[in-house]
PDB file of N, CA and C in Angstrom:
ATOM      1  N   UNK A   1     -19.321  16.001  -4.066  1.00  0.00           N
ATOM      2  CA  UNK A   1     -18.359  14.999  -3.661  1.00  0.00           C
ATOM      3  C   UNK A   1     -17.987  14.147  -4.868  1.00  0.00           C
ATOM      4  N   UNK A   2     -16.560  14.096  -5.208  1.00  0.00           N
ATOM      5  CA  UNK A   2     -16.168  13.338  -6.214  1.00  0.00           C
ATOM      6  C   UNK A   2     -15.657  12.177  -5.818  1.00  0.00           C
ATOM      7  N   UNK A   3     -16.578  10.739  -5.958  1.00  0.00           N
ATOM      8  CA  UNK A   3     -16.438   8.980  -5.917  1.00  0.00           C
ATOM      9  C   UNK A   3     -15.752   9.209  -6.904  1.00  0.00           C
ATOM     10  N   UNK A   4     -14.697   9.261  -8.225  1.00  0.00           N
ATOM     11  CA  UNK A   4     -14.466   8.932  -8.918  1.00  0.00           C
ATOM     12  C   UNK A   4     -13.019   7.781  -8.471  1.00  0.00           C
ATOM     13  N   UNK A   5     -12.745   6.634  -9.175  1.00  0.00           N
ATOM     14  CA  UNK A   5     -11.781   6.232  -8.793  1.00  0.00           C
ATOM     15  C   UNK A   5     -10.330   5.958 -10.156  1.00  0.00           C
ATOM     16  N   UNK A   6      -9.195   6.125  -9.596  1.00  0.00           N
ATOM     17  CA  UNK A   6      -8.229   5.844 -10.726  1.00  0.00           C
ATOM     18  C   UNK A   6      -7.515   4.889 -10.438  1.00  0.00           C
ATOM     19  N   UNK A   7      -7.413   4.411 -11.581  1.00  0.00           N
ATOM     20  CA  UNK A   7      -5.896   3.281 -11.273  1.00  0.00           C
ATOM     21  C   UNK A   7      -4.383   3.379 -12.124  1.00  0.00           C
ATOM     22  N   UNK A   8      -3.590   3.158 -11.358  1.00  0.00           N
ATOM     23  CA  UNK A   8      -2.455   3.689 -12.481  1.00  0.00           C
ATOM     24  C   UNK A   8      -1.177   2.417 -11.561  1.00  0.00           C
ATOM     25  N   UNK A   9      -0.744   1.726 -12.668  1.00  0.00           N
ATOM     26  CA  UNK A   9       0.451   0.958 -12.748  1.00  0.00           C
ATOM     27  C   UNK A   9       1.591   1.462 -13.075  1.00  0.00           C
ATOM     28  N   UNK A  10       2.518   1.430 -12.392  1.00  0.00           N
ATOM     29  CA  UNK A  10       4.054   1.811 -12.682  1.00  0.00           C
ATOM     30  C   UNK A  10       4.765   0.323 -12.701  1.00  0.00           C
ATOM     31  N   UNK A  11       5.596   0.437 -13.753  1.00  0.00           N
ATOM     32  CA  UNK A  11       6.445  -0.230 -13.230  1.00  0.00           C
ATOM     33  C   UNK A  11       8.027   0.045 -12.767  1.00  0.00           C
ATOM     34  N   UNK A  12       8.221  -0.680 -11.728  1.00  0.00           N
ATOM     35  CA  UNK A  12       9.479  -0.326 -11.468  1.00  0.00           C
ATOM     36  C   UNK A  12      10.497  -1.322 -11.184  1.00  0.00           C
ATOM     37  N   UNK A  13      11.691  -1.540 -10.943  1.00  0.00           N
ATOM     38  CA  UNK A  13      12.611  -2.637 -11.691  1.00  0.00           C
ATOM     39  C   UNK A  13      12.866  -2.997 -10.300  1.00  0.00           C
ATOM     40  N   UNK A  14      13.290  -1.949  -9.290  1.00  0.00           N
ATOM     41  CA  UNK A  14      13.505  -2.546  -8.083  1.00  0.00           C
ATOM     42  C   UNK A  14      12.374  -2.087  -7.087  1.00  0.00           C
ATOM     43  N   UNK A  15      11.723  -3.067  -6.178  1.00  0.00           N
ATOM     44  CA  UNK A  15      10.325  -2.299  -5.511  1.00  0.00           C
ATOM     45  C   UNK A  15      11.030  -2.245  -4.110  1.00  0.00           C
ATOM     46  N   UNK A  16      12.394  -1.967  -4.070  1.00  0.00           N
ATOM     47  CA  UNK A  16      12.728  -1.564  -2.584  1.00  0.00           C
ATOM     48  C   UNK A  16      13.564  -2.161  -1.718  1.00  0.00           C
ATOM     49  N   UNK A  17      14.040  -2.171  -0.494  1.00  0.00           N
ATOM     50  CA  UNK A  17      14.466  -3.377   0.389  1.00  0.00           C
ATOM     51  C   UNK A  17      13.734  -4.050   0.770  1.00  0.00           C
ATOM     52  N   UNK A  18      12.045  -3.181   1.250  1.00  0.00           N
ATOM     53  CA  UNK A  18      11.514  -4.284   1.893  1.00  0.00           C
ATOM     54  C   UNK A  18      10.921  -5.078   1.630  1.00  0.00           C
ATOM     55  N   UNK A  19      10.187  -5.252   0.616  1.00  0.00           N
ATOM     56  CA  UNK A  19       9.070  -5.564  -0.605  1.00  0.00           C
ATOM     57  C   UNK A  19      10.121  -6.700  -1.190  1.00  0.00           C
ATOM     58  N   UNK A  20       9.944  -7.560  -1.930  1.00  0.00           N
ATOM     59  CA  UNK A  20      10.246  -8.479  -2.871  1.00  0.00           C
ATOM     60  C   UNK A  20       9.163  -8.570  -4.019  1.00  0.00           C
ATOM     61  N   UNK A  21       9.750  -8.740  -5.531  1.00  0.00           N
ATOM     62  CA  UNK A  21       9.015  -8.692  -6.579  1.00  0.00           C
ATOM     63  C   UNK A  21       8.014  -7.666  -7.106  1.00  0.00           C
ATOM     64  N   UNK A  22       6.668  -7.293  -6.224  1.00  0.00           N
ATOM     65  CA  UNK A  22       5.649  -6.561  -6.342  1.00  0.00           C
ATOM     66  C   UNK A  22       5.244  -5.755  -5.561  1.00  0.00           C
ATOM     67  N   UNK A  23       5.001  -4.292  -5.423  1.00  0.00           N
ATOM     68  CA  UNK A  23       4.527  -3.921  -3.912  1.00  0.00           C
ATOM     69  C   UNK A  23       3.290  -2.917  -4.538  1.00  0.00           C
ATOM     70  N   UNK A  24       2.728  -2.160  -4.322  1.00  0.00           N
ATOM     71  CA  UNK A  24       1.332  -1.471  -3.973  1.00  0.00           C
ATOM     72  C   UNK A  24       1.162  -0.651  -3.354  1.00  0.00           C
ATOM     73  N   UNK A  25       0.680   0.397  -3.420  1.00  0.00           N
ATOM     74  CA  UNK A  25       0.005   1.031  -3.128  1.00  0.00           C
ATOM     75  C   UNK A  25      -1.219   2.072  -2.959  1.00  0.00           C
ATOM     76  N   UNK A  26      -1.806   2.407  -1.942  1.00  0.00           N
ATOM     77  CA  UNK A  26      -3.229   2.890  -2.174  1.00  0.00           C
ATOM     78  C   UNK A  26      -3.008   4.540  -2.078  1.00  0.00           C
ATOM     79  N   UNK A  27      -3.593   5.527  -2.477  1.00  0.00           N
ATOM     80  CA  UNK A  27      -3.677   7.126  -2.216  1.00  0.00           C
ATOM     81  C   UNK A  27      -4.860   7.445  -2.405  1.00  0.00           C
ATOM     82  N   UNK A  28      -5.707   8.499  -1.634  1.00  0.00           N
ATOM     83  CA  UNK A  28      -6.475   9.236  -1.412  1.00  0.00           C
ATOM     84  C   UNK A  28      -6.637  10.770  -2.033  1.00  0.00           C
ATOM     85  N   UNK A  29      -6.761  11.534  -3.046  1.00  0.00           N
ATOM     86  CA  UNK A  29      -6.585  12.905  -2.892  1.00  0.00           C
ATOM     87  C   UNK A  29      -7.610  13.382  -2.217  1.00  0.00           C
ATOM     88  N   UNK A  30      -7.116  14.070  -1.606  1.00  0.00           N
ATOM     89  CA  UNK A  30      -8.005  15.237  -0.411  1.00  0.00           C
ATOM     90  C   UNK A  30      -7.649  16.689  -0.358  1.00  0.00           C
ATOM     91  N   UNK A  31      -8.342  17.389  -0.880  1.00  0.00           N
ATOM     92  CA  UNK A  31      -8.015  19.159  -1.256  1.00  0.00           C
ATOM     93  C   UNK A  31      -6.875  18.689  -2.007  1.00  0.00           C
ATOM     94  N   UNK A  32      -6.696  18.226  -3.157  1.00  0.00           N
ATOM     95  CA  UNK A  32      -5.690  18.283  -4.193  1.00  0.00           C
ATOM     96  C   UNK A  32      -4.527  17.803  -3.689  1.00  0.00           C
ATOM     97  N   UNK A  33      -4.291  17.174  -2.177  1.00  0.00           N
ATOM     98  CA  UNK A  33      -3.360  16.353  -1.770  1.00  0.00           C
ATOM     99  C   UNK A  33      -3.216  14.869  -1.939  1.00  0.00           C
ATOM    100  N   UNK A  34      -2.226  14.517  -2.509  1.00  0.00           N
ATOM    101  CA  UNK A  34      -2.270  12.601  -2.652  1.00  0.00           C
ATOM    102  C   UNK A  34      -1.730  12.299  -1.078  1.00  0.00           C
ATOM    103  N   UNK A  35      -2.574  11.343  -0.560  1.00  0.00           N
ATOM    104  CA  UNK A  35      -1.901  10.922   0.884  1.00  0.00           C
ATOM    105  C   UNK A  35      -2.405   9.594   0.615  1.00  0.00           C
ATOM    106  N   UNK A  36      -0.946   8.836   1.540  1.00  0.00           N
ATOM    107  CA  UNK A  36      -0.890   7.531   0.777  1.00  0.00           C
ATOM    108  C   UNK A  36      -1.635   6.972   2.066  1.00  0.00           C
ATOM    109  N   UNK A  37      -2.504   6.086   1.522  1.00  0.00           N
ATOM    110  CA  UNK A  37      -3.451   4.927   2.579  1.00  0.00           C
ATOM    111  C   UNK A  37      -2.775   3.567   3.173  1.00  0.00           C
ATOM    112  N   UNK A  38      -2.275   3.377   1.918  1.00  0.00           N
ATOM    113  CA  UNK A  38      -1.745   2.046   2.531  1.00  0.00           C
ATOM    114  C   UNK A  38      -0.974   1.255   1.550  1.00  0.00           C
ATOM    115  N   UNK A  39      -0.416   0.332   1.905  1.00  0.00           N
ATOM    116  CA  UNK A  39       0.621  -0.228   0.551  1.00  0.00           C
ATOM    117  C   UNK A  39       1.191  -1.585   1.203  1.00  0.00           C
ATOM    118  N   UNK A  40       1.844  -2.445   0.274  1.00  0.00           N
ATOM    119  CA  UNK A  40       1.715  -3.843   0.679  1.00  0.00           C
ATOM    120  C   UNK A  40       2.480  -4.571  -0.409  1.00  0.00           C
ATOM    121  N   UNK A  41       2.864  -5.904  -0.172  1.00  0.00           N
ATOM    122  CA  UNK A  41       3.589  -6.439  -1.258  1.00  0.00           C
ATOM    123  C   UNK A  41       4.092  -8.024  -1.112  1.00  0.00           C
ATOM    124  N   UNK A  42       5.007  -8.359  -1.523  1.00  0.00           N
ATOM    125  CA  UNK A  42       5.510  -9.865  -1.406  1.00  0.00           C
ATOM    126  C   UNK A  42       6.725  -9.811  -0.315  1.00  0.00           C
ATOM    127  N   UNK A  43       6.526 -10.461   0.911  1.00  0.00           N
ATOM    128  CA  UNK A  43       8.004  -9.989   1.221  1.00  0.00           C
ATOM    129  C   UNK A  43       8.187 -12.097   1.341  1.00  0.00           C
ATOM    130  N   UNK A  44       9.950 -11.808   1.941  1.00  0.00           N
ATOM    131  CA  UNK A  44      10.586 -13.530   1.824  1.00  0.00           C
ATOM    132  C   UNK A  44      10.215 -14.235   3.373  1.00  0.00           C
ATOM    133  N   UNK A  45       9.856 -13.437   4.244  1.00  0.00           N
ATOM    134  CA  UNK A  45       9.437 -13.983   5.726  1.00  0.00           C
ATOM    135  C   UNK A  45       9.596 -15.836   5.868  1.00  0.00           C
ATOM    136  N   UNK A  46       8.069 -16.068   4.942  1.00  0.00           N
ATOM    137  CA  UNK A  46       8.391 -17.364   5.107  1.00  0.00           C
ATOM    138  C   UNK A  46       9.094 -18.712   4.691  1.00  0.00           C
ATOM    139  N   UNK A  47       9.731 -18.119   3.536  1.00  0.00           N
ATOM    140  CA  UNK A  47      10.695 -18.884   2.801  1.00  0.00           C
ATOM    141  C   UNK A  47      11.966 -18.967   3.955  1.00  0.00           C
ATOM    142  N   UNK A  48      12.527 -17.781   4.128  1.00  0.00           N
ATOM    143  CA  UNK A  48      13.552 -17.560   5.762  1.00  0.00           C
ATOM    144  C   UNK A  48      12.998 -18.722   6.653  1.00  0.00           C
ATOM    145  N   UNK A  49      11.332 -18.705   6.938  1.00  0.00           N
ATOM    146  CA  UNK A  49      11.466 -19.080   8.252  1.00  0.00           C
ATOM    147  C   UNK A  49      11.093 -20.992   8.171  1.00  0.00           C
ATOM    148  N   UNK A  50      10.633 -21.258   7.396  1.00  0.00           N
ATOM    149  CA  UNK A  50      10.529 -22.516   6.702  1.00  0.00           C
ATOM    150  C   UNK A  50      11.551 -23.258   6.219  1.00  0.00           C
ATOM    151  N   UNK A  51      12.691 -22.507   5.335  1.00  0.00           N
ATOM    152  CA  UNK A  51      13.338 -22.947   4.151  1.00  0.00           C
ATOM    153  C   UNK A  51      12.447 -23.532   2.896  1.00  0.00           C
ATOM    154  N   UNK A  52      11.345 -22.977   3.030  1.00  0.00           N
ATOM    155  CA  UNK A  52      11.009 -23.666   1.618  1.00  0.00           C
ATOM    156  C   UNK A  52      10.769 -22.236   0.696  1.00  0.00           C
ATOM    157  N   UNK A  53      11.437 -22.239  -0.323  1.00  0.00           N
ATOM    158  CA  UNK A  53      11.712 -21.291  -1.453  1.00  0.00           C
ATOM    159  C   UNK A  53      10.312 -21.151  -2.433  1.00  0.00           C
ATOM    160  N   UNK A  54       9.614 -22.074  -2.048  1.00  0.00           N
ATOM    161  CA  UNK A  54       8.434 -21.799  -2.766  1.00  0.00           C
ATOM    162  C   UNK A  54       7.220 -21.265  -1.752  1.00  0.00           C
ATOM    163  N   UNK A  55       7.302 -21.016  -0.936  1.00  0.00           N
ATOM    164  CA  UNK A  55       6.315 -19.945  -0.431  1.00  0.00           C
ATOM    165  C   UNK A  55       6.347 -18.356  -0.852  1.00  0.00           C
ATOM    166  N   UNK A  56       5.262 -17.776  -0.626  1.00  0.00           N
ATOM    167  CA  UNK A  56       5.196 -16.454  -0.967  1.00  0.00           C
ATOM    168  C   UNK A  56       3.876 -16.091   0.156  1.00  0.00           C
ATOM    169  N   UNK A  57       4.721 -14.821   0.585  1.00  0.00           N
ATOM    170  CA  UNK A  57       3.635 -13.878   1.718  1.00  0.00           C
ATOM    171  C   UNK A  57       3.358 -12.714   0.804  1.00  0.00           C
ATOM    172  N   UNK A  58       2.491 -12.081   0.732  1.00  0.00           N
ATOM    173  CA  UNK A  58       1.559 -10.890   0.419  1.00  0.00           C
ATOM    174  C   UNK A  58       1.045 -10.588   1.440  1.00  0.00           C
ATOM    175  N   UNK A  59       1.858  -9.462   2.448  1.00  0.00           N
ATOM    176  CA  UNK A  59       1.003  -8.525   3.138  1.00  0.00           C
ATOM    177  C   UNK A  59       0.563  -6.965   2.799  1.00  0.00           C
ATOM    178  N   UNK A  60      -0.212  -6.610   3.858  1.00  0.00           N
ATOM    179  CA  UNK A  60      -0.456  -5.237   3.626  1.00  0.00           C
ATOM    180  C   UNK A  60      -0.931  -4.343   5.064  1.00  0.00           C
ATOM    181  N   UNK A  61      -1.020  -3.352   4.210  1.00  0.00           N
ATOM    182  CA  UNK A  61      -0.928  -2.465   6.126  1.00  0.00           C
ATOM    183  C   UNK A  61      -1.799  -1.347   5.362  1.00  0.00           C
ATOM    184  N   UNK A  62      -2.810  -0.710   6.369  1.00  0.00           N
ATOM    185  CA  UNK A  62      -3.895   0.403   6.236  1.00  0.00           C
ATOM    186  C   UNK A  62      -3.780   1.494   7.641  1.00  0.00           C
ATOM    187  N   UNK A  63      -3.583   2.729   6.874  1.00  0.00           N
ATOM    188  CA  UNK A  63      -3.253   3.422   7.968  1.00  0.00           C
ATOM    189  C   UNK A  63      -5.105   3.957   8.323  1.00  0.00           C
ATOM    190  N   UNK A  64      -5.972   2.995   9.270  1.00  0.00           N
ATOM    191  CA  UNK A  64      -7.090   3.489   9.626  1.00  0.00           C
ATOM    192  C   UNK A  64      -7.236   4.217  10.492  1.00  0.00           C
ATOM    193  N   UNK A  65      -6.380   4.975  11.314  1.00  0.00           N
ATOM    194  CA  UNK A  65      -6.175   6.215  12.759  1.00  0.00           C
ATOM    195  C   UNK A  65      -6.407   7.536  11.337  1.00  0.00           C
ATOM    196  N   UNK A  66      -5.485   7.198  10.330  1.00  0.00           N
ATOM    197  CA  UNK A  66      -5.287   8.131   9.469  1.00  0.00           C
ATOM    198  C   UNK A  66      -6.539   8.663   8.493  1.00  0.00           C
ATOM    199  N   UNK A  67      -7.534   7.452   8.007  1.00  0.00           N
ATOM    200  CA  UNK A  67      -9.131   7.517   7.622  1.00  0.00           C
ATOM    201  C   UNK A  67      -9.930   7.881   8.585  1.00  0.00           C
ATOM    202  N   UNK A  68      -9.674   7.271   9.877  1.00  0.00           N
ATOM    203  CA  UNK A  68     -10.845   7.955  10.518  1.00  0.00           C
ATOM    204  C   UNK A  68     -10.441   9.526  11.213  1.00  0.00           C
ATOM    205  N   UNK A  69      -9.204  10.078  11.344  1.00  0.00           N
ATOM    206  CA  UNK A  69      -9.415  11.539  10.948  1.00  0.00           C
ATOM    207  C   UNK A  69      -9.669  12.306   9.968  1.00  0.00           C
ATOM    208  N   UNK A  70      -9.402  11.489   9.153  1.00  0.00           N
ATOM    209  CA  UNK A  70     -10.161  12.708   7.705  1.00  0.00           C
ATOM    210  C   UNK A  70     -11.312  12.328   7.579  1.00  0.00           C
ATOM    211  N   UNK A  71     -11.990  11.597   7.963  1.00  0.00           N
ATOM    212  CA  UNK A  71     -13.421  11.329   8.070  1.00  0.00           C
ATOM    213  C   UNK A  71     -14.190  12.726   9.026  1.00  0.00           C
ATOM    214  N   UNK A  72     -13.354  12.327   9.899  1.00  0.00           N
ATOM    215  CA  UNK A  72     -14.178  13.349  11.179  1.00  0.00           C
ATOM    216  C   UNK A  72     -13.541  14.243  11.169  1.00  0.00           C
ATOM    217  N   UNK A  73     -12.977  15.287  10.634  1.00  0.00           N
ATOM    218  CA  UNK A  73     -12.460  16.150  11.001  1.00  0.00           C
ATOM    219  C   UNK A  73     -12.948  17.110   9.544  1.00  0.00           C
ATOM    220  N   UNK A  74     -12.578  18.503   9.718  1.00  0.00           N
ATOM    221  CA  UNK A  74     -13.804  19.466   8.816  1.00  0.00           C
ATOM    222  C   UNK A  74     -12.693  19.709   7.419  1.00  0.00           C
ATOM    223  N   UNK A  75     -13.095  19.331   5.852  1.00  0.00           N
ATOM    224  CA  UNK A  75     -12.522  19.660   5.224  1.00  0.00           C
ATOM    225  C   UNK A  75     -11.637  21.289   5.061  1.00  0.00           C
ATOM    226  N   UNK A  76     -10.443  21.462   4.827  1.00  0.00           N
ATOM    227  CA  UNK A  76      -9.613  22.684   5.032  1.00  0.00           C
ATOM    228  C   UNK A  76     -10.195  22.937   3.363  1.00  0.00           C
TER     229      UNK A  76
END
């Protein structure tokens, strides 16, 4: 079993519609497949819902239905 872990930064100029500034994400390889775990970022939510321009949200989302089948289920 290979624990090894990597990290790798991209940058990119625009991170999307939904994301603002920074976004993230996590991947898994499994039998030489990258499957993405989860990913997350800055969005404007509460600046919208406040009006104050100086807030910042950082959320994130984990697909765990998606870990706990490759957990339990028999490597292909």
């Amino acid at each position: 079993m290979n624990n090894s872990v990597t990290i790798q930064i991209e940058k990119q100029v625009d991170p999307g519609d939904y994301y603002e500034v920074a976004q993230f994400k996590f991947y898994v390889v499994r039998n030489g497949q990258e499957i993405n775990l989860s990913d997350g970022g800055f969005v404007d939510w509460t600046q919208k819902l406040i009006s104050d321009q100086k807030q910042r949200l950082l959320i994130s989302g984990v697909g765990t239905e998606l870990i706990y089948k490759m957990k339990h289920s028999p490597e292909s």
